[in-house]
N, C-alpha and C. Protein backbone atom coordinates (compact mmCIF):
# COMPACT_ATOMS: atom_id res chain seq x y z
N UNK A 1 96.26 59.61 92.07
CA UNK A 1 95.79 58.26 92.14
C UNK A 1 96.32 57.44 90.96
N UNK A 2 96.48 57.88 89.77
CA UNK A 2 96.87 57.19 88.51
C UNK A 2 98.41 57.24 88.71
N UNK A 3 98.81 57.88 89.38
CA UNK A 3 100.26 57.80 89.33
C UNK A 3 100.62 56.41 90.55
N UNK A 4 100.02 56.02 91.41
CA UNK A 4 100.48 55.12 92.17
C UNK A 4 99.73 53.94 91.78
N UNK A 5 98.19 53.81 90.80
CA UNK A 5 98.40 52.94 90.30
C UNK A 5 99.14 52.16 89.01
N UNK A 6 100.22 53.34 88.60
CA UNK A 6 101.16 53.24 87.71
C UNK A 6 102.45 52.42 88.38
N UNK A 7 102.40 52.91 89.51
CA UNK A 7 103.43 52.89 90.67
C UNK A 7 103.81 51.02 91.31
N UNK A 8 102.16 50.80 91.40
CA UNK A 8 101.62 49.47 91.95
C UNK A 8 101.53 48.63 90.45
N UNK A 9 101.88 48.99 89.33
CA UNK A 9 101.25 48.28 88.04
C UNK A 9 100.19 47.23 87.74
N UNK A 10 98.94 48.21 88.11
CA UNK A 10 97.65 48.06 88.27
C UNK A 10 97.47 48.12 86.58
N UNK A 11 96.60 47.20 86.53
CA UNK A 11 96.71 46.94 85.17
C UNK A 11 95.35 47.49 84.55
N UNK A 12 94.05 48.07 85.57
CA UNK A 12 93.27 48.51 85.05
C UNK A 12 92.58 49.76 85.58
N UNK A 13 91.98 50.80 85.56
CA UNK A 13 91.78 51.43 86.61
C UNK A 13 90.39 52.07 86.05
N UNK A 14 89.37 52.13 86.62
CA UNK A 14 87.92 52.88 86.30
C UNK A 14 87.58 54.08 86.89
N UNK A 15 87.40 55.29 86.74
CA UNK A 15 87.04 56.37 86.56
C UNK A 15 85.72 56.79 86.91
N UNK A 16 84.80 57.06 87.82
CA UNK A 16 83.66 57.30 87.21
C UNK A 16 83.63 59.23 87.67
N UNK A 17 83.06 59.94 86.67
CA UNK A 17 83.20 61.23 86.39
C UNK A 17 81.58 61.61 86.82
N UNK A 18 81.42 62.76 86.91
CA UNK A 18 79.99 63.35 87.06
C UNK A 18 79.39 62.73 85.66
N UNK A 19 78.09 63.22 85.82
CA UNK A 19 77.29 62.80 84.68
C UNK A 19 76.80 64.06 83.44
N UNK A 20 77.68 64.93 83.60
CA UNK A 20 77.68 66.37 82.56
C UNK A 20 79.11 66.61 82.34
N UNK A 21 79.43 67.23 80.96
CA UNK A 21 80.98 67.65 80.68
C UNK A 21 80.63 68.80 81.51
N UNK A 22 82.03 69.23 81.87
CA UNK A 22 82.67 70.25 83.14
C UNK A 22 83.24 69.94 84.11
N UNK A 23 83.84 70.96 84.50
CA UNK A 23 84.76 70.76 85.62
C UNK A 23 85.87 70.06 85.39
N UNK A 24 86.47 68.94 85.95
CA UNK A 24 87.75 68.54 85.39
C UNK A 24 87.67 67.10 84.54
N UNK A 25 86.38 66.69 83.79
CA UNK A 25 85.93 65.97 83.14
C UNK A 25 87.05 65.84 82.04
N UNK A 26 87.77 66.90 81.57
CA UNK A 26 88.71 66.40 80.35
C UNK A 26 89.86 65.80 80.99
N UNK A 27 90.59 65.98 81.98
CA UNK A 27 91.70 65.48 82.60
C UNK A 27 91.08 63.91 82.37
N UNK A 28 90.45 63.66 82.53
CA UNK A 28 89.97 62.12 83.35
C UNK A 28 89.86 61.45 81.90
N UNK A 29 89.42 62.20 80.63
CA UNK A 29 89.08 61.67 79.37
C UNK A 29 90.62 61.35 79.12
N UNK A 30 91.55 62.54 79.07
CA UNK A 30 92.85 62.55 78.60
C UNK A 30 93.62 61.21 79.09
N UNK A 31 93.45 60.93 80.47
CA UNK A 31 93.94 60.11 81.18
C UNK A 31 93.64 58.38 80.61
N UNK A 32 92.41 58.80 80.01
CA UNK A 32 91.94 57.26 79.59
C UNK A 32 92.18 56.94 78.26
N UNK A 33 92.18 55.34 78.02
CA UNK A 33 92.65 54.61 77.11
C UNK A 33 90.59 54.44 76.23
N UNK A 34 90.07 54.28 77.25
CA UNK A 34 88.64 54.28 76.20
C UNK A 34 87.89 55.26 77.67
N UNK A 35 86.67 55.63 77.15
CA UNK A 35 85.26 56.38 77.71
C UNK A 35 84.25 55.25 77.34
N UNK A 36 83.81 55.34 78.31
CA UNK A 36 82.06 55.10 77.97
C UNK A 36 81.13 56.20 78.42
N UNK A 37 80.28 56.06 77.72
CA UNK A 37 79.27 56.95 77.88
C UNK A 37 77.85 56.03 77.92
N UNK A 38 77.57 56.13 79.49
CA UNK A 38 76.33 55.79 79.62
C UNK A 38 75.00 56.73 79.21
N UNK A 39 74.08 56.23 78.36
CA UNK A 39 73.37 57.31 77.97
C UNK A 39 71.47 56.31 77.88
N UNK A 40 70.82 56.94 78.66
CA UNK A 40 69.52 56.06 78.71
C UNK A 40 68.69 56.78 77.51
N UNK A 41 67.90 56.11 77.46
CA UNK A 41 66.59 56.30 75.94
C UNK A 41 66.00 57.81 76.45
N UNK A 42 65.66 58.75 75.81
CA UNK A 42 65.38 59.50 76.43
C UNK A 42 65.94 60.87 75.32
N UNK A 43 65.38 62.07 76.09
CA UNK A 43 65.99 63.52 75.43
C UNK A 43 66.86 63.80 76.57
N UNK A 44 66.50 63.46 77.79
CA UNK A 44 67.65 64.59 78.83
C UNK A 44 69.37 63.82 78.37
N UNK A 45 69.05 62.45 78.03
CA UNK A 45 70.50 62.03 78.00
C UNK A 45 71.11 62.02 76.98
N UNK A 46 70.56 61.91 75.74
CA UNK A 46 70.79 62.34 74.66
C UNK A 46 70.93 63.84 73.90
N UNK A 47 70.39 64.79 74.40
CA UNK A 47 71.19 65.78 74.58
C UNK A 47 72.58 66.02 75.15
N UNK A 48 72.41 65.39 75.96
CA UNK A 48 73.44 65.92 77.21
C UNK A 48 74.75 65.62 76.45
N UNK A 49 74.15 64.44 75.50
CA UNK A 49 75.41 63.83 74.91
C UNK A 49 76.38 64.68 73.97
N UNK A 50 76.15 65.41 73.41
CA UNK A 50 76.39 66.49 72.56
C UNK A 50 77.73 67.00 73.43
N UNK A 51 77.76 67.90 74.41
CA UNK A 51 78.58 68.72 75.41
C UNK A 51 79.82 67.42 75.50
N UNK A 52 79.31 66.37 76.32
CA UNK A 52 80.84 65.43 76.57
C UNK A 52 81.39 64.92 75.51
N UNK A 53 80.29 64.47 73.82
CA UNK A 53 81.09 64.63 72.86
C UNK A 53 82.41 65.64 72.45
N UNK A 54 81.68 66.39 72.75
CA UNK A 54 83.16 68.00 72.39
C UNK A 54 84.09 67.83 73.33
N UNK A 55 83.97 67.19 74.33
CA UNK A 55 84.85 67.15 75.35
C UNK A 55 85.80 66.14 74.85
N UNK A 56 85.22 64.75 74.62
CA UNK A 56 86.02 63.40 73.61
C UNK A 56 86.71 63.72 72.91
N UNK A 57 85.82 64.21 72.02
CA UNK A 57 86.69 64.90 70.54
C UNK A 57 88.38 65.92 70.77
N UNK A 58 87.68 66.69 71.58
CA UNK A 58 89.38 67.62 72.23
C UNK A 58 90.10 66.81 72.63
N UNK A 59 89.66 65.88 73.82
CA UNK A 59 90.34 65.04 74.72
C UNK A 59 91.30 63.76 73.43
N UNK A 60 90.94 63.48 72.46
CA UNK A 60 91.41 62.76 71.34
C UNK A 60 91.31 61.54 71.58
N UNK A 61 90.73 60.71 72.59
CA UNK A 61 90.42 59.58 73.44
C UNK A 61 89.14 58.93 72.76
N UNK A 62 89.22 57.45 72.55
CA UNK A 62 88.05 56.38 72.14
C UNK A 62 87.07 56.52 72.79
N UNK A 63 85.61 56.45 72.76
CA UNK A 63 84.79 56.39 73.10
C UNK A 63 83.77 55.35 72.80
N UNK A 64 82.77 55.59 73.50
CA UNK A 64 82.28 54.41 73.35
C UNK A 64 80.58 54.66 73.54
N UNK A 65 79.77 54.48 73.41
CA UNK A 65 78.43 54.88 74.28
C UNK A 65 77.71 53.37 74.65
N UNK A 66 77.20 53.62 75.70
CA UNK A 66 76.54 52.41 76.45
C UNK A 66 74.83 52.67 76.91
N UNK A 67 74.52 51.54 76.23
CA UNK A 67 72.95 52.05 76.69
C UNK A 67 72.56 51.41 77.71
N UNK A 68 71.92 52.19 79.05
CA UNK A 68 71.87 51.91 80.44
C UNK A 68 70.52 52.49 80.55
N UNK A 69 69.98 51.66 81.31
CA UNK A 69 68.74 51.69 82.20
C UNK A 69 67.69 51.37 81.03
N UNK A 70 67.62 50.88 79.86
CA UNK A 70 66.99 50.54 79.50
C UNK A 70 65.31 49.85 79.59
N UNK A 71 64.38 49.67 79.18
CA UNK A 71 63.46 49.15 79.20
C UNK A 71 63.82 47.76 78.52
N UNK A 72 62.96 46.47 79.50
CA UNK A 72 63.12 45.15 79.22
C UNK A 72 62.04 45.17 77.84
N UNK A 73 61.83 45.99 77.32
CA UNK A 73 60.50 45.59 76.09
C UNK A 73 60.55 47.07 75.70
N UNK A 74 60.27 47.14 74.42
CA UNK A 74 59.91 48.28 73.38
C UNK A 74 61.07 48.26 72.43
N UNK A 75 60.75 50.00 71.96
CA UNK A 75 61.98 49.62 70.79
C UNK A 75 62.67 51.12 71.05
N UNK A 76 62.75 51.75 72.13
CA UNK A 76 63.77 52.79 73.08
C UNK A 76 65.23 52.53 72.69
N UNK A 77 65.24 51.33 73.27
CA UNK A 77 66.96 51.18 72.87
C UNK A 77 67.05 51.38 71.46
N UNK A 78 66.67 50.38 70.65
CA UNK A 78 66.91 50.27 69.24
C UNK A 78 66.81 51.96 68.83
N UNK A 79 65.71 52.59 69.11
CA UNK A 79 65.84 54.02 68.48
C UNK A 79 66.88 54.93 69.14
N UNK A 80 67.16 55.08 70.27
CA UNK A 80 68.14 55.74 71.10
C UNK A 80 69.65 55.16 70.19
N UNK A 81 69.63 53.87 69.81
CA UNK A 81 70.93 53.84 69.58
C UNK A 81 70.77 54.47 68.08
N UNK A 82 69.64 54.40 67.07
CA UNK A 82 69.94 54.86 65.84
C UNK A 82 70.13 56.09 65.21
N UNK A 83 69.31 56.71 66.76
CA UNK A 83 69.60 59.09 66.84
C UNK A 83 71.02 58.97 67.24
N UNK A 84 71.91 58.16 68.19
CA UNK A 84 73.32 58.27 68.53
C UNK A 84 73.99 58.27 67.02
N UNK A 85 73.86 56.66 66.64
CA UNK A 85 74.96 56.57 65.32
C UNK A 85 74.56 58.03 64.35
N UNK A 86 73.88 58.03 64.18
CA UNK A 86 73.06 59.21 63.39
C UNK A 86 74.05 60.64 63.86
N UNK A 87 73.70 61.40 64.57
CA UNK A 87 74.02 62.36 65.24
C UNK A 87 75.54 61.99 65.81
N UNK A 88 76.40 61.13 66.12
CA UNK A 88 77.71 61.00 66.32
C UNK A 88 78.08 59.96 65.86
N UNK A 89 78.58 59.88 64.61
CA UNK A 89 78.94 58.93 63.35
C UNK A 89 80.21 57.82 64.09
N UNK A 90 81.17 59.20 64.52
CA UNK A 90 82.61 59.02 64.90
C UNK A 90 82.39 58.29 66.47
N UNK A 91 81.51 57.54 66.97
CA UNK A 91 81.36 57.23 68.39
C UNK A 91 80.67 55.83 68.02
N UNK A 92 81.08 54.45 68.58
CA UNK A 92 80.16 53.93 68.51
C UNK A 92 79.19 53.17 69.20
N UNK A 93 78.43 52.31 68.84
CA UNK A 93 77.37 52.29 70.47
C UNK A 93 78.04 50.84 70.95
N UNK A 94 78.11 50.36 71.87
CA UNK A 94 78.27 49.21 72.43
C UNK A 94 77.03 48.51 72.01
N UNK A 95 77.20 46.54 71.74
CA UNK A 95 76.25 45.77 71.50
C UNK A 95 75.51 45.60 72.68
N UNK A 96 76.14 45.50 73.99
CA UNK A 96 75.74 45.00 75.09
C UNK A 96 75.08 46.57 75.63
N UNK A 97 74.17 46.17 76.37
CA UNK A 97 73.05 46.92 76.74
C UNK A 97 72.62 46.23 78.36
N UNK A 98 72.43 47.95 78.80
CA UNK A 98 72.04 47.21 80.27
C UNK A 98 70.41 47.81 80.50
N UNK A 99 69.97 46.95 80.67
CA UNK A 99 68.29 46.74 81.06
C UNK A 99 67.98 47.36 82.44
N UNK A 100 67.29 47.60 82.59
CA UNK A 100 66.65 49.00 83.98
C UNK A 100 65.98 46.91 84.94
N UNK A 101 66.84 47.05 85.77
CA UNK A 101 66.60 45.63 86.87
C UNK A 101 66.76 45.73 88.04
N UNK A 102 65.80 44.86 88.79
CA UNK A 102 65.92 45.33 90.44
C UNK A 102 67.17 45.15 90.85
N UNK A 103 67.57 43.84 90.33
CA UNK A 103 69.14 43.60 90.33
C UNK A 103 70.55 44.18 90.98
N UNK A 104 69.94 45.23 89.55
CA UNK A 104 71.06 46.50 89.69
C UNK A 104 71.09 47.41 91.14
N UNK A 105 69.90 47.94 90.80
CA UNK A 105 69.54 48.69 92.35
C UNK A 105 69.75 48.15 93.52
N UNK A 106 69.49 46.47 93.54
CA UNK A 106 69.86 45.82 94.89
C UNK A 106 71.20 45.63 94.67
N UNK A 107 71.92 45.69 94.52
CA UNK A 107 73.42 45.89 94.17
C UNK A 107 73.64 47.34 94.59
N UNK A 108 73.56 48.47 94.50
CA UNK A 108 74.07 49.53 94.10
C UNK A 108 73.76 50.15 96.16
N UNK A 109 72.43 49.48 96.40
CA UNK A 109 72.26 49.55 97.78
C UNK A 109 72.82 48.93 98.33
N UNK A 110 73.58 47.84 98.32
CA UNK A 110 74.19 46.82 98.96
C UNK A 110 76.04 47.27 98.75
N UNK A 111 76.23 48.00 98.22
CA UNK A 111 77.41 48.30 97.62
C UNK A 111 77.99 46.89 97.16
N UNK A 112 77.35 45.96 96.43
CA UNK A 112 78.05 44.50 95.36
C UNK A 112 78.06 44.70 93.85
N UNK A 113 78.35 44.01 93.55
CA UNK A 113 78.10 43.71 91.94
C UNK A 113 77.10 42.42 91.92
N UNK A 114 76.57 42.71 90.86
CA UNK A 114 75.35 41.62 91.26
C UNK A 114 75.96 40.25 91.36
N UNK A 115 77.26 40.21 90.63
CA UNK A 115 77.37 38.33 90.83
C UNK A 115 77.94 38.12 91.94
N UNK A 116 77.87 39.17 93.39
CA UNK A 116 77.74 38.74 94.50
C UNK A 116 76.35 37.65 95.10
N UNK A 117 75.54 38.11 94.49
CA UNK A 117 74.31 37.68 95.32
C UNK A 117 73.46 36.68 93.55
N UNK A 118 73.29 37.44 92.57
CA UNK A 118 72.57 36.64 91.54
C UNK A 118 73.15 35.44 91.03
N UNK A 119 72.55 34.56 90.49
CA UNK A 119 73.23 33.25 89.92
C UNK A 119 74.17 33.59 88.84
N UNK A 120 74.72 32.98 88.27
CA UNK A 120 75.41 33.30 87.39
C UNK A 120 74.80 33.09 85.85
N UNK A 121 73.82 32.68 85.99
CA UNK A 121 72.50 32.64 84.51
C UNK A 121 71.86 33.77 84.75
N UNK A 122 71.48 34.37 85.72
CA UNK A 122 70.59 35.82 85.57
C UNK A 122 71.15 36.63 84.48
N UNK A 123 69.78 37.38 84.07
CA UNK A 123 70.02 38.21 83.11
C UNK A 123 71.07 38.97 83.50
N UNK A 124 70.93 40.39 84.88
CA UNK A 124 71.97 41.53 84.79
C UNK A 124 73.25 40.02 85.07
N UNK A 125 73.69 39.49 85.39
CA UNK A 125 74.80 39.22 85.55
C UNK A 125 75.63 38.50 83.70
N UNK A 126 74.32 38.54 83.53
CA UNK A 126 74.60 38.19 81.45
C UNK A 126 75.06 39.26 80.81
N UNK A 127 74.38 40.29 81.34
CA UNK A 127 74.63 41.61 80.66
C UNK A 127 76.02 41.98 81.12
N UNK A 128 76.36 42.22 82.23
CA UNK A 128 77.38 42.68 83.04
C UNK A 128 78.68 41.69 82.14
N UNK A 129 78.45 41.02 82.01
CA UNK A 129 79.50 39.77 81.53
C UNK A 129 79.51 40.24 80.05
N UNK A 130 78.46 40.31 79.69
CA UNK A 130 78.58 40.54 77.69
C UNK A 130 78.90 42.11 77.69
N UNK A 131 79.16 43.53 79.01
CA UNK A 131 79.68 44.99 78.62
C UNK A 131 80.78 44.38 78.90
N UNK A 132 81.40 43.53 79.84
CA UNK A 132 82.61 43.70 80.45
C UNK A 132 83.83 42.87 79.03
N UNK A 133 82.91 41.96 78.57
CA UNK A 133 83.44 40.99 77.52
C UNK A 133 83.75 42.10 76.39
N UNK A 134 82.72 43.05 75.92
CA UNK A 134 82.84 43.80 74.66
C UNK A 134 83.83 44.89 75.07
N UNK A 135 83.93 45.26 76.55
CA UNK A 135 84.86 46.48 76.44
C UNK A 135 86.47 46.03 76.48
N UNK A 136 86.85 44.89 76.94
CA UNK A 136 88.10 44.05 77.02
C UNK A 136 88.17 43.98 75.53
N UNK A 137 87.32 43.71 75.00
CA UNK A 137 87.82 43.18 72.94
C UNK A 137 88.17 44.88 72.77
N UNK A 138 87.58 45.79 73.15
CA UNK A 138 88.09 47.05 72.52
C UNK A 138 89.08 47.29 72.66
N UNK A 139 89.47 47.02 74.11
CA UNK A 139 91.14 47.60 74.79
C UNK A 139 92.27 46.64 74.55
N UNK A 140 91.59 45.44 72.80
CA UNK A 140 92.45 44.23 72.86
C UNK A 140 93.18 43.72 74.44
N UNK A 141 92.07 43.21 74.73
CA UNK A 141 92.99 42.46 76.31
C UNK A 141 92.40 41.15 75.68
């Protein structure tokens, strides 16, 4: 697939991998110019994070971590992101943060992106705009 969108000079191409390192998870790291790592507030995901770190690290590829599904209120994110920097120095967290919204889900059932159907002032479509804005400044575009 990367070879014909090399072929077609597709100028961007997204990946999405299982949600655990294994299997052919490093090909796909190797292949890429940055990773994100979606990782929600929590122990199951923050553990988990550990394993696809080692995978990054081999793979020699940028990374990135993204905090997803968030709670609209508390202080989850804020602490989730300060055990990340903490515990993976060399990784860093994205500013933009995606909030746990019906939004999303009605999107994800609908197979759209939300700025099919939400205004263009809604929150997820703010958010969506401020990951998509911060990950373009990484890949200098």
């Amino acid at each position: 697939m990367l070879k014909l969108a090399r072929e077609e000079a597709v100028d961007l191409v997204l990946i999405d991998t299982p949600p655990h390192a294994g299997g052919t998870i490093d090909v796909a790291f190797r292949a890429a110019d940055l990773v994100l790592l979606p990782v929600r507030p929590g122990p199951f995901d923050i553990d988990a994070a550990g394993a696809t770190i080692d995978v990054l690290r081999t793979s020699r590829t940028d990374g990135l971590f993204l905090l997803s599904q968030i709670p609209p209120r508390g202080s989850e994110a804020d602490d989730t992101e300060a055990l990340l920097s903490e515990s993976y120095p060399d990784v860093d967290v994205l500013a933009a943060r995606i909030t746990t919204r019906k939004a999303y889900m009605t999107a994800l059932i609908g197979g759209m992106a939300v700025r099919e159907f939400e205004p263009d002032s809604s929150k997820a479509v703010l958010e969506i705009e401020a990951l998509f804005n911060e990950i373009m400044e990484k890949l200098k575009w």
